[in-house]
PDB file of N, CA and C in Angstrom:
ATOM      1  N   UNK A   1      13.217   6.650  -7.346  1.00  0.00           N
ATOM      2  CA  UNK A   1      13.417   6.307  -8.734  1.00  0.00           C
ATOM      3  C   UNK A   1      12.213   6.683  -9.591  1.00  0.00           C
ATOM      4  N   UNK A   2      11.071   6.840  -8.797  1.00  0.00           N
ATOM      5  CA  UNK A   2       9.950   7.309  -9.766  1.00  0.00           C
ATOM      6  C   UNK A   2       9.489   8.554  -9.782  1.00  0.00           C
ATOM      7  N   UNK A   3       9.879   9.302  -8.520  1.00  0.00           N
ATOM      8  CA  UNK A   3       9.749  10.777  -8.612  1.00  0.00           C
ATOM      9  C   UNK A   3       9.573  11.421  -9.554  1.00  0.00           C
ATOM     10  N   UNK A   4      10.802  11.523 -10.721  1.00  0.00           N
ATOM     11  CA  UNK A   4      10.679  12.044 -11.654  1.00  0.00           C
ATOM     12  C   UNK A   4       9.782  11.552 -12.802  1.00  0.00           C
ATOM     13  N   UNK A   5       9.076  10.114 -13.112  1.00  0.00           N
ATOM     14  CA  UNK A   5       7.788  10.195 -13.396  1.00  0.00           C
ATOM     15  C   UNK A   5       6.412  10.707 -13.259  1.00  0.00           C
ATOM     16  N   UNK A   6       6.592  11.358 -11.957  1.00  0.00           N
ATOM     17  CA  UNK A   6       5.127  11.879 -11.614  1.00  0.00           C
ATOM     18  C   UNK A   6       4.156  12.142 -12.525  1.00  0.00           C
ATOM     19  N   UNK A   7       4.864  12.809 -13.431  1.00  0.00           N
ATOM     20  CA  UNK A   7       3.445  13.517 -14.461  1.00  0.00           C
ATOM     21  C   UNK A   7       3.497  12.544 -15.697  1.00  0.00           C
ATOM     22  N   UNK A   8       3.946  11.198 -15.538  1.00  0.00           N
ATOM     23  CA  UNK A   8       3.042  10.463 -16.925  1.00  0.00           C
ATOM     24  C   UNK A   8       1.622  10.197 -16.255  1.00  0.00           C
ATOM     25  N   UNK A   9       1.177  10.291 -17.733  1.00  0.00           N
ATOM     26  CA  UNK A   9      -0.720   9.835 -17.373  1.00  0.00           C
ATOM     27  C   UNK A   9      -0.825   8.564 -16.519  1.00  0.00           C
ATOM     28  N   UNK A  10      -0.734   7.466 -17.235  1.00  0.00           N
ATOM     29  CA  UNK A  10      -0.850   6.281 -16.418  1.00  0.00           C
ATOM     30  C   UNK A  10       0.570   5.090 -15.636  1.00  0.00           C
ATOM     31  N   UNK A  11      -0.505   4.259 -14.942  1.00  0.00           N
ATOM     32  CA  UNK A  11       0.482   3.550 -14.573  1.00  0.00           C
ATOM     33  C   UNK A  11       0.375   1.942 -14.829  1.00  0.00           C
ATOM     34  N   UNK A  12       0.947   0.945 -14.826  1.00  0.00           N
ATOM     35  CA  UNK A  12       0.547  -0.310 -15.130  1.00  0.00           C
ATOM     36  C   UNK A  12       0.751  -1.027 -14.165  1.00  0.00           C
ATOM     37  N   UNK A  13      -0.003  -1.669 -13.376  1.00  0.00           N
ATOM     38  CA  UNK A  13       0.198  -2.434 -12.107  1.00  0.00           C
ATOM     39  C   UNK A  13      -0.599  -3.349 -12.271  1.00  0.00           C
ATOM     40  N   UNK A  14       0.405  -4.805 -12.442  1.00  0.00           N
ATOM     41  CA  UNK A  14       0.501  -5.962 -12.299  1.00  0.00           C
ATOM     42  C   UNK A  14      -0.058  -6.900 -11.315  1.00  0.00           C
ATOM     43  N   UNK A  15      -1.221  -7.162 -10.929  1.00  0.00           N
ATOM     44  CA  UNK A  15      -1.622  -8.284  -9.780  1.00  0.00           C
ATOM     45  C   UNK A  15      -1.661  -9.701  -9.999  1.00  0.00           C
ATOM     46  N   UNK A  16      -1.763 -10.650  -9.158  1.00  0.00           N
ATOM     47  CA  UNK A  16      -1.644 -12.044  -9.107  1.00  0.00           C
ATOM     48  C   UNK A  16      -3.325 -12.849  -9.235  1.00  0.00           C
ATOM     49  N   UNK A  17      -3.701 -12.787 -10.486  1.00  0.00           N
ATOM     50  CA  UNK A  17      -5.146 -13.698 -10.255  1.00  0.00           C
ATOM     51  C   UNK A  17      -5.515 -14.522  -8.887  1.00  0.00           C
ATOM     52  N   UNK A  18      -6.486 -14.213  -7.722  1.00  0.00           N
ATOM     53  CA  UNK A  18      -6.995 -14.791  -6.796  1.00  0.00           C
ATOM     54  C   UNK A  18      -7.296 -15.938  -7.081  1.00  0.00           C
ATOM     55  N   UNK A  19      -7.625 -16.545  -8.120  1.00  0.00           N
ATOM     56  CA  UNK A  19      -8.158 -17.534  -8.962  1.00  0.00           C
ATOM     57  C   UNK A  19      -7.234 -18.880  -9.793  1.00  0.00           C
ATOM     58  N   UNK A  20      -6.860 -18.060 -10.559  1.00  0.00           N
ATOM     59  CA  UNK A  20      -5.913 -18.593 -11.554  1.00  0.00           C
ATOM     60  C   UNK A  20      -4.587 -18.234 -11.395  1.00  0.00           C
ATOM     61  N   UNK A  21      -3.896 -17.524 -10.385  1.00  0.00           N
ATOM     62  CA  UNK A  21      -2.515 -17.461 -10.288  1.00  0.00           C
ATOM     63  C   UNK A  21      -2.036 -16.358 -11.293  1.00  0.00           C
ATOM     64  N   UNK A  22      -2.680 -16.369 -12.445  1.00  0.00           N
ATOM     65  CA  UNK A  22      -2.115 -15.541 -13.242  1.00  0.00           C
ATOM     66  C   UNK A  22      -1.890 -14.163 -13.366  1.00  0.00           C
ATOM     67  N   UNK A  23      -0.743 -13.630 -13.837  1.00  0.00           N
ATOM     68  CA  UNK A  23      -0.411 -12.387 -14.180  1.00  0.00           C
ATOM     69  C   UNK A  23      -2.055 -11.394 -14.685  1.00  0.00           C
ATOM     70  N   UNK A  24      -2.178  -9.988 -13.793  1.00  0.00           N
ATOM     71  CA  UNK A  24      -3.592  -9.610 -14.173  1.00  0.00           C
ATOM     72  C   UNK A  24      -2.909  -7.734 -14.437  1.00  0.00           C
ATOM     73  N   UNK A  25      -2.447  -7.396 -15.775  1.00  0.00           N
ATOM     74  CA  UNK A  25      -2.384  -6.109 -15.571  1.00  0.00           C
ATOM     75  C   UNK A  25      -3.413  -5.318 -15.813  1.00  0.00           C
ATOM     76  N   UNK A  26      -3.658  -3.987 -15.541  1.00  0.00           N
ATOM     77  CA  UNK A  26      -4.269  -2.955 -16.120  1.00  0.00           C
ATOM     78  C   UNK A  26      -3.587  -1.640 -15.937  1.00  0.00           C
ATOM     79  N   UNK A  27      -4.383  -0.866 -16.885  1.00  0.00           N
ATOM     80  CA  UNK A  27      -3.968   0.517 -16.655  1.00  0.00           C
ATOM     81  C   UNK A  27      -4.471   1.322 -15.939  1.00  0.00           C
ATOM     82  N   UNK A  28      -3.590   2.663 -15.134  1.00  0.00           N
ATOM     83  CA  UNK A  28      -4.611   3.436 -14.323  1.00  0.00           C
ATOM     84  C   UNK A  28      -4.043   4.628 -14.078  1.00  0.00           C
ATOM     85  N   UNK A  29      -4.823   5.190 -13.471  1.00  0.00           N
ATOM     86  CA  UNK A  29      -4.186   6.647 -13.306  1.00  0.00           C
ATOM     87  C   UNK A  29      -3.565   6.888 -11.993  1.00  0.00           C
ATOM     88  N   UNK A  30      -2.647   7.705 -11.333  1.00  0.00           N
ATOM     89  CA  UNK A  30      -1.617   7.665 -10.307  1.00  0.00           C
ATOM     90  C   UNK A  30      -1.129   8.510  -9.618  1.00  0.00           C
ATOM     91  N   UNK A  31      -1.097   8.950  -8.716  1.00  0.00           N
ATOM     92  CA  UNK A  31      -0.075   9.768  -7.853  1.00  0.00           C
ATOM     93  C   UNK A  31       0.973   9.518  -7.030  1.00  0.00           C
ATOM     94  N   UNK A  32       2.085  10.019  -7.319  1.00  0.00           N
ATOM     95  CA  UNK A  32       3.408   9.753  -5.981  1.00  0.00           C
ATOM     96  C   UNK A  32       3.093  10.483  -4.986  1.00  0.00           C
ATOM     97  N   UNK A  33       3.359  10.055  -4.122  1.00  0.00           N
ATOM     98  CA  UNK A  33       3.796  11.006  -3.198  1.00  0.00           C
ATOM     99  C   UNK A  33       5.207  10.347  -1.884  1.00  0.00           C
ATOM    100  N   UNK A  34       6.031  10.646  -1.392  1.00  0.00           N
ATOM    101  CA  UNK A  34       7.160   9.963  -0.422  1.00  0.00           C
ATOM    102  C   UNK A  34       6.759   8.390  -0.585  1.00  0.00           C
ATOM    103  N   UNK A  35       7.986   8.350  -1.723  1.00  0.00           N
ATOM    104  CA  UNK A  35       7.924   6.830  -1.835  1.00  0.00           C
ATOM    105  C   UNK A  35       6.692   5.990  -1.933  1.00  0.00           C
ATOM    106  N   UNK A  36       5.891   6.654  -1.924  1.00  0.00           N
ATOM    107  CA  UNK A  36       4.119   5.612  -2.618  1.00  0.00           C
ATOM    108  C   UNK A  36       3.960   6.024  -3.696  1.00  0.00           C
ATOM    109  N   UNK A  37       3.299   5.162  -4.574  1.00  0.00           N
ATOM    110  CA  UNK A  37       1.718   5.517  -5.467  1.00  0.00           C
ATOM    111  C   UNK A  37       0.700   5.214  -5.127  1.00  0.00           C
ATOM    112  N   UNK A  38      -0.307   6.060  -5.483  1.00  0.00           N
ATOM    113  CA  UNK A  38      -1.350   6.103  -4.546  1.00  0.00           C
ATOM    114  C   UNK A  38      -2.216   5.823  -6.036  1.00  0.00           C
ATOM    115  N   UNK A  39      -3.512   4.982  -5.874  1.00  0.00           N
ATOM    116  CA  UNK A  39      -4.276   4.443  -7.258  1.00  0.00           C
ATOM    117  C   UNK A  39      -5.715   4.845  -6.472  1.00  0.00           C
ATOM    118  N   UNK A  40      -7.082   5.012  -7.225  1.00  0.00           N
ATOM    119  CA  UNK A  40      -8.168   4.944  -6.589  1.00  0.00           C
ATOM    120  C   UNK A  40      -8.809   3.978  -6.982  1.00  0.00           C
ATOM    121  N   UNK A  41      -9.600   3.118  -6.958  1.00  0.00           N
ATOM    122  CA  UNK A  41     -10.742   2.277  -7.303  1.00  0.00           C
ATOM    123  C   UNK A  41     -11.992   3.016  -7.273  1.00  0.00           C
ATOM    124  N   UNK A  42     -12.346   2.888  -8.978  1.00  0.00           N
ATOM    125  CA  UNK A  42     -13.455   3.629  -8.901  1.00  0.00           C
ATOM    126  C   UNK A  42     -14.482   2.120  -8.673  1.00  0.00           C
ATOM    127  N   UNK A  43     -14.301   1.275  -8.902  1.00  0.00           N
ATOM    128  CA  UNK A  43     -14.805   0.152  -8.494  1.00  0.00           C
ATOM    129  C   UNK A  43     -15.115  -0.316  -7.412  1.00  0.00           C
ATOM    130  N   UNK A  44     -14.422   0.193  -6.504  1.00  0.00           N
ATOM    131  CA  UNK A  44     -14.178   0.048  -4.787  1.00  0.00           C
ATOM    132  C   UNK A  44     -13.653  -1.789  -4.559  1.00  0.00           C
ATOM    133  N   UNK A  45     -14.036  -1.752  -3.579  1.00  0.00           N
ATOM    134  CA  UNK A  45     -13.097  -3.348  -3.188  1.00  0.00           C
ATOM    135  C   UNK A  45     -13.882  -4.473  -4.148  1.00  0.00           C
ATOM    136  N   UNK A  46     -15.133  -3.987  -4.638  1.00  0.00           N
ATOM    137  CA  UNK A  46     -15.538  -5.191  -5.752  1.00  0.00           C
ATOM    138  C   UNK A  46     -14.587  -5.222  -6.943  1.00  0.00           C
ATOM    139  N   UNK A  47     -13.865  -4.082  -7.033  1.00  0.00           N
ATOM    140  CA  UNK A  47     -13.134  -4.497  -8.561  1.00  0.00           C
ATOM    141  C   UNK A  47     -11.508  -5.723  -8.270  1.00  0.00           C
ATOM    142  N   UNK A  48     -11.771  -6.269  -9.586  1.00  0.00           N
ATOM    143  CA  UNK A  48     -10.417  -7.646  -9.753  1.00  0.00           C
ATOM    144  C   UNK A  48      -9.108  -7.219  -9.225  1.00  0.00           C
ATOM    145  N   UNK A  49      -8.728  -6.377  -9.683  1.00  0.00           N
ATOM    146  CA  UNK A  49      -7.325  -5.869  -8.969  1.00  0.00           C
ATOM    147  C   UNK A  49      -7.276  -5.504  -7.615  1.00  0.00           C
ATOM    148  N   UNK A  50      -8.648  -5.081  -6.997  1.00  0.00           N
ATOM    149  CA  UNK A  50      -8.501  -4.847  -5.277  1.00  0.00           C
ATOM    150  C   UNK A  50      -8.544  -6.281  -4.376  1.00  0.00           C
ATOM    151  N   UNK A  51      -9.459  -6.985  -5.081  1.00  0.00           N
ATOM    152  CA  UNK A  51      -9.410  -8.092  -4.428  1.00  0.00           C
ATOM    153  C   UNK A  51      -8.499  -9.095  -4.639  1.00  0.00           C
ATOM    154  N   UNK A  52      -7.683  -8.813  -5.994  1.00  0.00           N
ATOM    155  CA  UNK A  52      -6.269  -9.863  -6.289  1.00  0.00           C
ATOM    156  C   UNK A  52      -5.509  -9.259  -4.768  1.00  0.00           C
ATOM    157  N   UNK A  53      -5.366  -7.992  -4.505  1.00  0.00           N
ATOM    158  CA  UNK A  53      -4.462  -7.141  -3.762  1.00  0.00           C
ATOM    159  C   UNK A  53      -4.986  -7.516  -2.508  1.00  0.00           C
ATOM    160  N   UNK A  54      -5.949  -7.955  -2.299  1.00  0.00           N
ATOM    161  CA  UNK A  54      -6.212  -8.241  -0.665  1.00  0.00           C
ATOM    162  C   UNK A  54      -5.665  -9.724  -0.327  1.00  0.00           C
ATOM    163  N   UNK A  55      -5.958 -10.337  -1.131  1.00  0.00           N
ATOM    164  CA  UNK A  55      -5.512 -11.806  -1.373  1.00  0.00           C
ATOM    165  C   UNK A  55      -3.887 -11.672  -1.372  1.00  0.00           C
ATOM    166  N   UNK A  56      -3.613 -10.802  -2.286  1.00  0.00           N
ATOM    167  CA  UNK A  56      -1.897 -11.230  -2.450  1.00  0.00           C
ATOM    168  C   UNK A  56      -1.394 -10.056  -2.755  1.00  0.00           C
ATOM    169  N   UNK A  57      -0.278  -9.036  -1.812  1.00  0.00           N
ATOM    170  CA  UNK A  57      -0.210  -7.586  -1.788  1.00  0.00           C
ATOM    171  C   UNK A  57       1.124  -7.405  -2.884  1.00  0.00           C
ATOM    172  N   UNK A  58       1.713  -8.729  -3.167  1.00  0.00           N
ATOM    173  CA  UNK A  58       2.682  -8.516  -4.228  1.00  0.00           C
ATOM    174  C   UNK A  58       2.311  -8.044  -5.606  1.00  0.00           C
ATOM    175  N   UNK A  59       2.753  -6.696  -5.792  1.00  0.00           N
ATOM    176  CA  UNK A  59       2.427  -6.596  -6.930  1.00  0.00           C
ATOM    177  C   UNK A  59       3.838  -5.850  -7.627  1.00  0.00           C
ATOM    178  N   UNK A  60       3.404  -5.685  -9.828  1.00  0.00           N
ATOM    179  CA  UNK A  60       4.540  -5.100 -10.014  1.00  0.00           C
ATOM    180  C   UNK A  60       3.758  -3.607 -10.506  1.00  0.00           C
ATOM    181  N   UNK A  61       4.967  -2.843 -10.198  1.00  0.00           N
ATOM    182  CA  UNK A  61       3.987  -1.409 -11.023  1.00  0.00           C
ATOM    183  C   UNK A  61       5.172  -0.888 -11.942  1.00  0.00           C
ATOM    184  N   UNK A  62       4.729  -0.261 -12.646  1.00  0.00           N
ATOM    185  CA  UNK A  62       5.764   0.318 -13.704  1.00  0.00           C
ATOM    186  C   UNK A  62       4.895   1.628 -14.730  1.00  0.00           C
ATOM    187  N   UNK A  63       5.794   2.724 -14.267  1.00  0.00           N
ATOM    188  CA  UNK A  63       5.601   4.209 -14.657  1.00  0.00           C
ATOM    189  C   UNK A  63       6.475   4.611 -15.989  1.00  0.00           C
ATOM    190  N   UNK A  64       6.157   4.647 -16.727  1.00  0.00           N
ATOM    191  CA  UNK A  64       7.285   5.144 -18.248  1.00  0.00           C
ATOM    192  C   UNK A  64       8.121   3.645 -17.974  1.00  0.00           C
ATOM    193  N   UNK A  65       9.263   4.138 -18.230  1.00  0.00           N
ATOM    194  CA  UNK A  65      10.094   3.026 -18.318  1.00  0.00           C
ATOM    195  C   UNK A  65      10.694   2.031 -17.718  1.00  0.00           C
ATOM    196  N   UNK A  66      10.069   2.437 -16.267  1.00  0.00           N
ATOM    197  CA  UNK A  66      10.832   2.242 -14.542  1.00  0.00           C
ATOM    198  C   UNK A  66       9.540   1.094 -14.536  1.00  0.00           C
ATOM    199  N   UNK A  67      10.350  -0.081 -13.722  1.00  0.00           N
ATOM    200  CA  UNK A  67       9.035  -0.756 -13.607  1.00  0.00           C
ATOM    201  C   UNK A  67      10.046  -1.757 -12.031  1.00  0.00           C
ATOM    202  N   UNK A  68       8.715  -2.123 -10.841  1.00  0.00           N
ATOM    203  CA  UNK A  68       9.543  -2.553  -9.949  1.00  0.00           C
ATOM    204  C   UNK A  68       8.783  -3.521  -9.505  1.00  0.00           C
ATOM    205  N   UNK A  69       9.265  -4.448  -8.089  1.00  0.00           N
ATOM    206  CA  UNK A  69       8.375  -5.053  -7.663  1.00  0.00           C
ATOM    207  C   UNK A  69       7.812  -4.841  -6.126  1.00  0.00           C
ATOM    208  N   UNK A  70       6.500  -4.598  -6.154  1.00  0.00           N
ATOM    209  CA  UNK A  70       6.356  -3.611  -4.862  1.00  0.00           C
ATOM    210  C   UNK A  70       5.026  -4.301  -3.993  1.00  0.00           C
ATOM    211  N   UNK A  71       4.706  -3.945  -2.515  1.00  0.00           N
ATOM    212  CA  UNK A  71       3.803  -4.320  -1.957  1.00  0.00           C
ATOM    213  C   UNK A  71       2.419  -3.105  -2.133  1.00  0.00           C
ATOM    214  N   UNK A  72       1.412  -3.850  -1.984  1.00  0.00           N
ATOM    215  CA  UNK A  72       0.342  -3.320  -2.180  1.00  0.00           C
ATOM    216  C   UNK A  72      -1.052  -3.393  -0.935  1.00  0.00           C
ATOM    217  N   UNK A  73      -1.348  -2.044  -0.503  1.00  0.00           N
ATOM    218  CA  UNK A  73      -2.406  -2.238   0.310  1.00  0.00           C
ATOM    219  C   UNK A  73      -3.453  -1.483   0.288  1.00  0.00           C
ATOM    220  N   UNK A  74      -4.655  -1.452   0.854  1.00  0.00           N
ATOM    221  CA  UNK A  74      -6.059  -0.854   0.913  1.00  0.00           C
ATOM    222  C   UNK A  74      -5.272   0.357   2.367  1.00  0.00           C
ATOM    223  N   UNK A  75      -5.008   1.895   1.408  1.00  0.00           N
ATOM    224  CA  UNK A  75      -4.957   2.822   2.614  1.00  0.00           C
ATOM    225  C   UNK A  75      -6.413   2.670   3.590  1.00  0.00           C
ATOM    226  N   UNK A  76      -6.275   2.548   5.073  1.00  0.00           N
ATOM    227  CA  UNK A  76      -6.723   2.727   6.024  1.00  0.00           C
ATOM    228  C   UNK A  76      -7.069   3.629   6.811  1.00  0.00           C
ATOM    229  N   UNK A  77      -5.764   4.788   7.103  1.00  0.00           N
ATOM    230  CA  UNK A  77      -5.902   5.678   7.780  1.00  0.00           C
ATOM    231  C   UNK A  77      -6.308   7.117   7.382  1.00  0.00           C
ATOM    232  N   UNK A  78      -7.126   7.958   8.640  1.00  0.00           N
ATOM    233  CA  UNK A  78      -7.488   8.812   7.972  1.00  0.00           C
ATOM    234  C   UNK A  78      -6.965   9.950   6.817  1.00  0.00           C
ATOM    235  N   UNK A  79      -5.726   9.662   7.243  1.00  0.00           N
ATOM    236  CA  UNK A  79      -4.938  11.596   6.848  1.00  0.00           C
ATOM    237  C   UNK A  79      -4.178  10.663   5.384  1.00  0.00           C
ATOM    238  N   UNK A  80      -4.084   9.785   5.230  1.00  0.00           N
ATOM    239  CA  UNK A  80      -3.500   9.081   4.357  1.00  0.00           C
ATOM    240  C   UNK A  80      -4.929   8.852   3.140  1.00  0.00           C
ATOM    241  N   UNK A  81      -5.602   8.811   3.413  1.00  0.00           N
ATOM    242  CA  UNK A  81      -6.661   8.429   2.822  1.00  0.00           C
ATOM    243  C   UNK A  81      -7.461  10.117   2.256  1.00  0.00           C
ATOM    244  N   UNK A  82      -7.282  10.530   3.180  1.00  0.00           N
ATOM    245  CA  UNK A  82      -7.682  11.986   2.153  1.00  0.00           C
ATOM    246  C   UNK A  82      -6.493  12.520   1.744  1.00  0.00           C
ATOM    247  N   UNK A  83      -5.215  12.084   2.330  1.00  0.00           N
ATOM    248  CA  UNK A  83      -3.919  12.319   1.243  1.00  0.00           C
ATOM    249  C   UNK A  83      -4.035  12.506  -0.161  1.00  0.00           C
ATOM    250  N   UNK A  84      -4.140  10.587  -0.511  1.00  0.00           N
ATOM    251  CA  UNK A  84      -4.096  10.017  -1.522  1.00  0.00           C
ATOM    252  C   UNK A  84      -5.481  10.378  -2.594  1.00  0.00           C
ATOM    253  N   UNK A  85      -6.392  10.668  -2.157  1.00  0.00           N
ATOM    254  CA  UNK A  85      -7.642  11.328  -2.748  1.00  0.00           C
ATOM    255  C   UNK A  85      -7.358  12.459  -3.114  1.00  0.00           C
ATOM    256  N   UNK A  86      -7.149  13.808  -2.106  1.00  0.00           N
ATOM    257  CA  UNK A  86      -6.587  14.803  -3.075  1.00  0.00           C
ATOM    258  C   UNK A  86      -5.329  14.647  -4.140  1.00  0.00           C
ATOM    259  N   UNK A  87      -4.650  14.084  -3.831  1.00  0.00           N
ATOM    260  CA  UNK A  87      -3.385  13.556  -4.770  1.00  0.00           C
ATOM    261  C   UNK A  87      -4.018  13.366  -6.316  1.00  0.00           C
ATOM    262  N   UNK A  88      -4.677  12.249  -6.219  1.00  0.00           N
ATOM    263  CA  UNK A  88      -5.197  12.069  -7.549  1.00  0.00           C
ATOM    264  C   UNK A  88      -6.252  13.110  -8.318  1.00  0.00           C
ATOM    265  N   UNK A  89      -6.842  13.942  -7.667  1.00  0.00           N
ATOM    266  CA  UNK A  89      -8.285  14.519  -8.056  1.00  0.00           C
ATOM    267  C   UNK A  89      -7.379  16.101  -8.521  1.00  0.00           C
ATOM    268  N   UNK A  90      -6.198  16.014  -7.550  1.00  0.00           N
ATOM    269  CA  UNK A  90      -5.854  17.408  -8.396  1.00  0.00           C
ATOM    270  C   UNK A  90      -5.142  17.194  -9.676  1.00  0.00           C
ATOM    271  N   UNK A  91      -4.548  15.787  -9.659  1.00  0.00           N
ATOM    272  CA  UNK A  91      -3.854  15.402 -11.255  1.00  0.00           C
ATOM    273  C   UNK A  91      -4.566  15.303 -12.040  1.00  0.00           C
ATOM    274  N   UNK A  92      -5.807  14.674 -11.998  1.00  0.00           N
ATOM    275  CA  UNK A  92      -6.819  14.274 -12.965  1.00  0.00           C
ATOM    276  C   UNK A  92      -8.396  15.109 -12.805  1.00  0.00           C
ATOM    277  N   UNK A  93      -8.545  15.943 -11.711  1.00  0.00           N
ATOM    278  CA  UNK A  93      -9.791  16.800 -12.229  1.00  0.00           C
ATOM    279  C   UNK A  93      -9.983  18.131 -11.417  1.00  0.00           C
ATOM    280  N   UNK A  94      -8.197  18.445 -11.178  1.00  0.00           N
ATOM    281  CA  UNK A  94      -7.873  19.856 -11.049  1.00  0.00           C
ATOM    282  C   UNK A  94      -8.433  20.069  -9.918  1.00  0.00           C
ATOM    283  N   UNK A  95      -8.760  19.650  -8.965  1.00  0.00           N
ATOM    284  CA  UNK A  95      -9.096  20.044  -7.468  1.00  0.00           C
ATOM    285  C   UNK A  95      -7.478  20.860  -6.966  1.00  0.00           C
ATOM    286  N   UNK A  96      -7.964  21.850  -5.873  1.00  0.00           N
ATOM    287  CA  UNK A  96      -7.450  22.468  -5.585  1.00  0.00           C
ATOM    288  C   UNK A  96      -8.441  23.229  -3.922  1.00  0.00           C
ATOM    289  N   UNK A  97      -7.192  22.914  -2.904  1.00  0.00           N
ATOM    290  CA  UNK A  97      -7.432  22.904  -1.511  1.00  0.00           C
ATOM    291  C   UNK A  97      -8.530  23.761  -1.413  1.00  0.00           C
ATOM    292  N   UNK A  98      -9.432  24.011  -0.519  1.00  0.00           N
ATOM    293  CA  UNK A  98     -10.835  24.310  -0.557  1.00  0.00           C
ATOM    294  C   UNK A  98     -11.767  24.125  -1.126  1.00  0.00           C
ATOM    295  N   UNK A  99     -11.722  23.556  -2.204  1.00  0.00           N
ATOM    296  CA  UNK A  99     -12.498  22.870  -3.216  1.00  0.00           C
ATOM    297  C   UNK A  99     -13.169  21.901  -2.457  1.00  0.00           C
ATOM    298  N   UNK A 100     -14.202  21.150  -2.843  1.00  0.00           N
ATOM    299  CA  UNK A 100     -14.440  19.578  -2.245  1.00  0.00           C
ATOM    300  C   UNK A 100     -14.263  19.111  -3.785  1.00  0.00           C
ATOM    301  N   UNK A 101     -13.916  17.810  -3.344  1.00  0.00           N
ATOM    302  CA  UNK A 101     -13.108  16.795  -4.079  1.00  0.00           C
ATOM    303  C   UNK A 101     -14.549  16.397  -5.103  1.00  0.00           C
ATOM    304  N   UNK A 102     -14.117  15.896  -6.236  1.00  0.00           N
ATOM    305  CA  UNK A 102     -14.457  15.233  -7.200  1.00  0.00           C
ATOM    306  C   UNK A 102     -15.900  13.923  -6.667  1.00  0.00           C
ATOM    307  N   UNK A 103     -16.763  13.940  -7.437  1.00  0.00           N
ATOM    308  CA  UNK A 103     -17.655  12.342  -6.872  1.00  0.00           C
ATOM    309  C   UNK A 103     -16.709  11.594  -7.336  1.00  0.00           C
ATOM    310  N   UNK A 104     -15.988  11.391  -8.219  1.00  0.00           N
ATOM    311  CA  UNK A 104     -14.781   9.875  -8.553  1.00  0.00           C
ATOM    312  C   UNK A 104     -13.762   9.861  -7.335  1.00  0.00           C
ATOM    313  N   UNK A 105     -13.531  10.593  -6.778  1.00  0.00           N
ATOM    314  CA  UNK A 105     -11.909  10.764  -5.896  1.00  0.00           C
ATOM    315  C   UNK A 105     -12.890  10.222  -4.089  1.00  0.00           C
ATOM    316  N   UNK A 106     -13.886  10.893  -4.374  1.00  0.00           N
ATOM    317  CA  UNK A 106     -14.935  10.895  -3.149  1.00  0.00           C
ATOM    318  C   UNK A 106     -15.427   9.430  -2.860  1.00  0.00           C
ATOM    319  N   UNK A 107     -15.666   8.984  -4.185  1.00  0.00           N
ATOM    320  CA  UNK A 107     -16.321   7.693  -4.122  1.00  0.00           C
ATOM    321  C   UNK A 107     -15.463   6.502  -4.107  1.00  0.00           C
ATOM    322  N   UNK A 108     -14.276   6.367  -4.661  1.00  0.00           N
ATOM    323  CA  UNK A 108     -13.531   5.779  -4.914  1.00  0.00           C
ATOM    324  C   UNK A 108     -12.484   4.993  -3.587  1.00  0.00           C
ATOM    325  N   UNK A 109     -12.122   3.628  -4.215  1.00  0.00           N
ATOM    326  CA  UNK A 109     -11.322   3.273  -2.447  1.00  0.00           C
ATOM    327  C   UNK A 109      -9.761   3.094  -3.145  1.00  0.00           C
ATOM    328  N   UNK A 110      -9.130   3.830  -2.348  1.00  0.00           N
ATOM    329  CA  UNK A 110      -7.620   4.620  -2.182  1.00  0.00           C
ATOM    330  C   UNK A 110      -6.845   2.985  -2.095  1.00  0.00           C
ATOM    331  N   UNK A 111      -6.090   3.019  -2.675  1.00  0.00           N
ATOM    332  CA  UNK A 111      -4.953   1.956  -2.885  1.00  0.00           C
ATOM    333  C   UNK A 111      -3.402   2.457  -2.689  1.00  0.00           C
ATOM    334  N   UNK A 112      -2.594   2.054  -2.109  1.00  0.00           N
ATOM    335  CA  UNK A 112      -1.481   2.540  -2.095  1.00  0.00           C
ATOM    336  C   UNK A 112      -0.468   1.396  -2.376  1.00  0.00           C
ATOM    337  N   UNK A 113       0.505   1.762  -2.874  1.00  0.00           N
ATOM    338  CA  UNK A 113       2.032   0.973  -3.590  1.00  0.00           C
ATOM    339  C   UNK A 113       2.926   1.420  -3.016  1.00  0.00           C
ATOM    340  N   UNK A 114       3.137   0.378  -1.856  1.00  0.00           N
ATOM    341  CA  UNK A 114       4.943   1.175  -1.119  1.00  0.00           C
ATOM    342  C   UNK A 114       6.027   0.665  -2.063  1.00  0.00           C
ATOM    343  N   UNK A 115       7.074   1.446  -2.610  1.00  0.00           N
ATOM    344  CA  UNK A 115       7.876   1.437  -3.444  1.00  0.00           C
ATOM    345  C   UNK A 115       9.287   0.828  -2.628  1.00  0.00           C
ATOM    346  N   UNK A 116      10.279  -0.051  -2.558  1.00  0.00           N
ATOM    347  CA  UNK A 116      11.046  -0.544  -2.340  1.00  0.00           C
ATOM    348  C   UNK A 116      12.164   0.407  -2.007  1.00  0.00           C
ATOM    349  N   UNK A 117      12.757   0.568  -1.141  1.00  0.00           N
ATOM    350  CA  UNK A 117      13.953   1.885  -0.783  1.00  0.00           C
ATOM    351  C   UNK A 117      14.797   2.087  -1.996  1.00  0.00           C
TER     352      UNK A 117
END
């Protein structure tokens, strides 16, 4: 269902305050790829939304007009993790295979959104 969003700029994903329970959105930038979005933290696991997401993986995301309710995790594995890094670095700072990747895409910790069948 979001496929055909791929190329809006951002995305809005919804987390659960660790704290206060409350609704925590922001905006960010995104890549699909088979049924994921893939987000980076340029913040790494210190930023609010990674650690709402470690605490509580329910989250909502919503691309243009499509908006769902989806689980959320810290990618782990290797090939997934430089997946989701090139994914974003060629949307947002034109990397392209042989290249080395971006210091933001490099530095950054990879988040992924499994999307509901």
């Amino acid at each position: 269902m979001f496929e055909r969003l791929a190329s809006e700029d951002f995305a809005y994903l919804t987390t659960t305050g660790r704290r206060t329970g409350r609704a925590h959105r922001i905006e960010i930038w995104f890549a699909m790829d088979r049924g994921r979005v893939y987000l980076l933290s340029g913040g790494g696991a210190s930023a609010d939304w990674v650690r709402n997401i470690r605490k509580d993986g329910a989250v909502r995301i919503r691309v243009g007009s499509r908006a769902v309710a989806a689980s959320a995790r810290i990618v782990r594995g290797a090939t997934e993790d430089r997946r989701a890094r090139e994914l974003l670095d060629a949307k947002y700072m034109g990397w392209k295979p042989g290249r080395r990747l971006s210091s933001w895409a490099r530095g950054a910790l990879p988040v992924a959104i499994d999307l509901p069948a």
